[in-house]
Protein backbone atom coordinates (compact mmCIF):
# COMPACT_ATOMS: atom_id res chain seq x y z
CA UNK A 1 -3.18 5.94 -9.34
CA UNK A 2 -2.26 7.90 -6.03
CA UNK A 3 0.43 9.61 -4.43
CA UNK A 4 0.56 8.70 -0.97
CA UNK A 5 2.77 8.56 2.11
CA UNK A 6 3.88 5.61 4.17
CA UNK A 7 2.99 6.24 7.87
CA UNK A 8 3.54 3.29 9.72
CA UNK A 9 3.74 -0.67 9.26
CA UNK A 10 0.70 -2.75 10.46
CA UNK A 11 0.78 -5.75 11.72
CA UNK A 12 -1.60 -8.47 11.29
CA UNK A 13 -0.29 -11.87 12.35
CA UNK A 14 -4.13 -13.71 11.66
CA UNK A 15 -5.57 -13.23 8.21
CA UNK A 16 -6.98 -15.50 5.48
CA UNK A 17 -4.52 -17.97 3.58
CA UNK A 18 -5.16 -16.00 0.77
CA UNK A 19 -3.05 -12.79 1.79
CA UNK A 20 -0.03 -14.88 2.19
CA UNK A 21 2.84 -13.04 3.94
CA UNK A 22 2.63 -9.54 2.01
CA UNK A 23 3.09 -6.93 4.43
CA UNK A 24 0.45 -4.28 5.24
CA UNK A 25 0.88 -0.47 5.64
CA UNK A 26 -0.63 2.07 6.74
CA UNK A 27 -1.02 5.06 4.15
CA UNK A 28 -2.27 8.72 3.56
CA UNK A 29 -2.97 10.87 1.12
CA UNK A 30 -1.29 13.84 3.12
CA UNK A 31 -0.19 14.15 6.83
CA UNK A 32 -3.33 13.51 8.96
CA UNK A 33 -5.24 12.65 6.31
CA UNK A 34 -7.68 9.40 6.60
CA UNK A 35 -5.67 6.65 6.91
CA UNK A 36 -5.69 3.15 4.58
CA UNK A 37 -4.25 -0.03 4.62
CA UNK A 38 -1.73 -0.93 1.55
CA UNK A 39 -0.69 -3.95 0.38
CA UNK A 40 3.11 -3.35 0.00
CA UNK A 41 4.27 -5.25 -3.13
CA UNK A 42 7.84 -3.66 -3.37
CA UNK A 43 9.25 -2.90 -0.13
CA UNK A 44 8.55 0.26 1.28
CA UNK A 45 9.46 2.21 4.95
CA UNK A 46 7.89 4.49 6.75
CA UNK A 47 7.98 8.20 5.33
CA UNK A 48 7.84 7.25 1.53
CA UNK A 49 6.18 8.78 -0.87
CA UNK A 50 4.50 6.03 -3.00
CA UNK A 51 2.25 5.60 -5.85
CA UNK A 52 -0.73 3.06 -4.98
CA UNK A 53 -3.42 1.36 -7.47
CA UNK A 54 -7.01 0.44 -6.08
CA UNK A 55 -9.90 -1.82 -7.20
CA UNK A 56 -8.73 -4.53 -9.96
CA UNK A 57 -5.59 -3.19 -10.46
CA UNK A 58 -4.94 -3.43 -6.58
CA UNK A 59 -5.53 -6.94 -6.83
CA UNK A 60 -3.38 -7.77 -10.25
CA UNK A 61 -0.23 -5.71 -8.92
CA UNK A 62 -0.75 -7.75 -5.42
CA UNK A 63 -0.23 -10.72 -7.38
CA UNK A 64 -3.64 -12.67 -8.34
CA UNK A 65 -6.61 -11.11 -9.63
CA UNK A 66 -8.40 -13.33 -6.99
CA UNK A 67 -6.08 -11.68 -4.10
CA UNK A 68 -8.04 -9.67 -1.40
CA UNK A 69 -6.48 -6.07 -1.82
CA UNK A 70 -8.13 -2.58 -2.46
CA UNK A 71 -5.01 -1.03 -2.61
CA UNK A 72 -1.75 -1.73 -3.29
CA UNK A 73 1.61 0.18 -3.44
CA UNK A 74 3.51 -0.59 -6.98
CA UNK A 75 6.00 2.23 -6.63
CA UNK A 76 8.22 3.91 -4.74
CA UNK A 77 8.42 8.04 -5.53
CA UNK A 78 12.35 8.76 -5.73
CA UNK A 79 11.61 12.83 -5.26
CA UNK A 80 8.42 14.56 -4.63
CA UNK A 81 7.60 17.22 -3.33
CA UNK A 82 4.40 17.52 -1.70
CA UNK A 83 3.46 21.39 -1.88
């Protein structure tokens, strides 16, 4: 698992039927860090501090072990603090 920080939605209006309607977000590690894409399985806003799975488990918490997700939020931090 990761700790990371929602930046920003992302919008992506044509994808594969597979991804259904999850939505996408853009994530980082810490502020200006490289940016990812997160599949947002619990509703999340900009600024959170989240914890995100990758690989298999990215896929599982999306919702199907055949869904096409790297990474995938599955929590949302109540208080962190990131110093």
């Amino acid at each position: 698992m990761k700790i990371m920080q929602v930046e920003k939605t992302l919008v992506s209006t044509n994808r594969i039927a597979d991804m259904g309607h999850k939505p996408l977000l853009v994530v980082w590690e810490k502020v200006g860090g490289a940016r990812q894409v997160a599949v947002d399985a619990i509703g999340c806003v900009p600024g959170d501090w989240v914890l995100c799975v990758g690989s298999s488990a990215a896929r599982e918490a999306a919702g199907s072990k055949s869904y096409p997700s790297d990474l995938t939020i599955i929590g949302i931090i109540d208080q962190w603090n990131p110093d």
